[in-house]
C-alpha atoms as a PDB file:
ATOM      1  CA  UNK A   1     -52.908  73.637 -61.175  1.00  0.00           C
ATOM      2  CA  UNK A   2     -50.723  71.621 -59.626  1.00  0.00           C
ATOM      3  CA  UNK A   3     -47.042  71.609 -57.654  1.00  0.00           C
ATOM      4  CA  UNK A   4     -44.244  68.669 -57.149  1.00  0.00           C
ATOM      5  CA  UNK A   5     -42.543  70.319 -53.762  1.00  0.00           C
ATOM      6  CA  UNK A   6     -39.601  68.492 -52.436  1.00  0.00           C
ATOM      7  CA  UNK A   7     -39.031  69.497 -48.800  1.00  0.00           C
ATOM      8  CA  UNK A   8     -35.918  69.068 -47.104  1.00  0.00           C
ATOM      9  CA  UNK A   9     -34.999  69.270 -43.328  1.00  0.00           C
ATOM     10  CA  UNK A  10     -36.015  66.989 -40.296  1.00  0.00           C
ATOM     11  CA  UNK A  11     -39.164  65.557 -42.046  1.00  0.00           C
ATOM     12  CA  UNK A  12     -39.062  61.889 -41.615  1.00  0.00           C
ATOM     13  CA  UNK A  13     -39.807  59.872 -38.736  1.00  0.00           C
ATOM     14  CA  UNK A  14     -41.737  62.915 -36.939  1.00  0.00           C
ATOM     15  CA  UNK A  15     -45.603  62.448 -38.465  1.00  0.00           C
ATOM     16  CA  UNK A  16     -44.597  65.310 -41.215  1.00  0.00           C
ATOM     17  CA  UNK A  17     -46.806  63.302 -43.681  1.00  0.00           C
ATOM     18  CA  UNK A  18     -49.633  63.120 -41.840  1.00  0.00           C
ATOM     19  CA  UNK A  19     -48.966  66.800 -41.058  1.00  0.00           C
ATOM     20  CA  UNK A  20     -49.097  67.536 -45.013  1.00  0.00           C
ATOM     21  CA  UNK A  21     -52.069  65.453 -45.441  1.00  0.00           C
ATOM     22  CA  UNK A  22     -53.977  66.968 -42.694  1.00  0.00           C
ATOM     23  CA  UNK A  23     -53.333  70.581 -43.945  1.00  0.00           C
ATOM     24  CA  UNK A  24     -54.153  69.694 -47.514  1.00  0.00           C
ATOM     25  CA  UNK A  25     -57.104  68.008 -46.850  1.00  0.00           C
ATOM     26  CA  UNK A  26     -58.517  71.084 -45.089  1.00  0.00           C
ATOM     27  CA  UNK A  27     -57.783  73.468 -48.047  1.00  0.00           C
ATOM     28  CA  UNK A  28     -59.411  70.799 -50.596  1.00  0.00           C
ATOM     29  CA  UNK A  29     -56.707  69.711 -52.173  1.00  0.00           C
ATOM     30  CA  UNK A  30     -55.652  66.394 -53.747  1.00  0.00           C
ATOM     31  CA  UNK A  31     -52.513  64.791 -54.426  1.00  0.00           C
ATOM     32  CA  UNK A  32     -49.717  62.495 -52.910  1.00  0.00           C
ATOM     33  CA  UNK A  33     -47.327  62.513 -49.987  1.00  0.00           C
ATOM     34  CA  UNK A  34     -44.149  60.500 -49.976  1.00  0.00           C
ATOM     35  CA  UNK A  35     -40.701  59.576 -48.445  1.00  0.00           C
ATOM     36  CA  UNK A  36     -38.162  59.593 -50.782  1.00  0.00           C
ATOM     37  CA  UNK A  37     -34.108  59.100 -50.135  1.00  0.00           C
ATOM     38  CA  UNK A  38     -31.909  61.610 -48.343  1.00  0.00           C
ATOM     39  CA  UNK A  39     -34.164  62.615 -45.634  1.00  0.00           C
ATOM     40  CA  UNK A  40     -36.900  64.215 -47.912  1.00  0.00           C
ATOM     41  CA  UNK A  41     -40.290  64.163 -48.653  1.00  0.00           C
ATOM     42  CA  UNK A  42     -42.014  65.000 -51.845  1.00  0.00           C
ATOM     43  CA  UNK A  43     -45.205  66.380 -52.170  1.00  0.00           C
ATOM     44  CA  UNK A  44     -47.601  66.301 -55.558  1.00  0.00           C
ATOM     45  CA  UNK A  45     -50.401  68.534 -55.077  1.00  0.00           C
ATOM     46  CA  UNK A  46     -53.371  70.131 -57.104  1.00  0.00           C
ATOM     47  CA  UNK A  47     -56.074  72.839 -56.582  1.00  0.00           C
ATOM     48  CA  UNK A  48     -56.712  76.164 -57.324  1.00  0.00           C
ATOM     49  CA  UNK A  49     -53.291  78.629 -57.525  1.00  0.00           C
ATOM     50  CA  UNK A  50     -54.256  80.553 -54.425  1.00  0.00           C
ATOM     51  CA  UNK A  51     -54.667  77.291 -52.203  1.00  0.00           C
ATOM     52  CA  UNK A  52     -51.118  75.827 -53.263  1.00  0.00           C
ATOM     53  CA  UNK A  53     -49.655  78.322 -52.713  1.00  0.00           C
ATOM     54  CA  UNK A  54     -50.611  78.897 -49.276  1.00  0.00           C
ATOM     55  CA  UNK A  55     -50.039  75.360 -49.056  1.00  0.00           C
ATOM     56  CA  UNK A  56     -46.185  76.188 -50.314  1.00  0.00           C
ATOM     57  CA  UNK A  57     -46.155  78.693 -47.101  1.00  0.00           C
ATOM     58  CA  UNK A  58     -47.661  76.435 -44.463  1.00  0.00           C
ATOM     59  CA  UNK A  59     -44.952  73.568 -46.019  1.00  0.00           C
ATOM     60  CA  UNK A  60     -42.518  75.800 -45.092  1.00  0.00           C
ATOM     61  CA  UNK A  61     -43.593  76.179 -41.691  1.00  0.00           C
ATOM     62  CA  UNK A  62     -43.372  72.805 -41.268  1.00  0.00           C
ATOM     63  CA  UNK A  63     -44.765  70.588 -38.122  1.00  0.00           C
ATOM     64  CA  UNK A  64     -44.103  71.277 -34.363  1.00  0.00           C
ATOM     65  CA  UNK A  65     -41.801  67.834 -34.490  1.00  0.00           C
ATOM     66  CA  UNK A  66     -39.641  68.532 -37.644  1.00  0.00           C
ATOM     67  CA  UNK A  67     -37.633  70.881 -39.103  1.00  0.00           C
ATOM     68  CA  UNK A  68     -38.054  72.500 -42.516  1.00  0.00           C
ATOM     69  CA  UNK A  69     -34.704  73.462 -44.259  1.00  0.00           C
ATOM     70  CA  UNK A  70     -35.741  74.361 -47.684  1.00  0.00           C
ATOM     71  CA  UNK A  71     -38.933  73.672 -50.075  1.00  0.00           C
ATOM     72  CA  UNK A  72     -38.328  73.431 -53.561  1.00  0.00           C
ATOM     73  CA  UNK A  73     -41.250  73.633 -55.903  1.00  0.00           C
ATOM     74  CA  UNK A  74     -41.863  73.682 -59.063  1.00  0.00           C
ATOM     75  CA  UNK A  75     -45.495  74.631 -60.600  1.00  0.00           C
ATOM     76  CA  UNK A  76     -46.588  72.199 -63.333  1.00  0.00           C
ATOM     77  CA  UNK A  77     -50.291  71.390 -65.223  1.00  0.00           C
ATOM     78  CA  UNK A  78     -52.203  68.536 -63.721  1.00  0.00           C
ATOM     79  CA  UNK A  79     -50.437  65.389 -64.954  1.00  0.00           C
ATOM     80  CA  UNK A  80     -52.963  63.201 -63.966  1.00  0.00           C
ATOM     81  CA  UNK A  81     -56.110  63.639 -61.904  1.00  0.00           C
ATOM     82  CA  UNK A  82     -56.080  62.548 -57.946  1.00  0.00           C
ATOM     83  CA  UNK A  83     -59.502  62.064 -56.431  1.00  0.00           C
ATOM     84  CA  UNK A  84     -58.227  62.952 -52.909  1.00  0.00           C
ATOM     85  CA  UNK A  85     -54.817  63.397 -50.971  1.00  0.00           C
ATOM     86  CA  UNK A  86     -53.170  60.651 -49.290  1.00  0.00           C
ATOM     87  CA  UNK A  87     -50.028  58.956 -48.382  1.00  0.00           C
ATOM     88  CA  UNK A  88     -48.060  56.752 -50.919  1.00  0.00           C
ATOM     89  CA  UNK A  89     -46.002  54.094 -48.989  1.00  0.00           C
END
């Protein structure tokens, strides 16, 4: 499976990517992280259902630095296959 989350709060300029990647890589996920305009970062993820969507509940959680307002997901099929999760500059 896979998720495109768009978080929203105080996410940039506080290590909330390497955060994401950090958590993902220990549930053996793959996918993207990203900054993206407004304040946000989005988030394309794949794995198993039960994974993601613990993943969803530890994005919400956020990092000890930032400050997670909302996290919109939406659940898709893998659009194309990621060999390992990293940041996209």
């Amino acid at each position: 499976m896979e998720i495109n989350a768009l978080v929203l709060g105080k996410v940039q300029g506080v290590g909330f990517r390497y955060f994401v990647v950090q958590k993902a890589r220990k549930l053996g996920l793959n996918g993207i992280v990203r900054n993206v305009p407004g304040e946000k970062v989005e988030i394309t993820a794949q794995g198993s259902k039960e994974k993601l969507e613990l993943f969803v509940e530890i994005l919400k959680e956020g990092s000890c630095l930032g400050h997670v307002e909302e996290v919109k997901v939406e659940w898709l099929k893998e659009t194309k296959k990621f060999e390992k999760f990293s940041i996209e500059f």
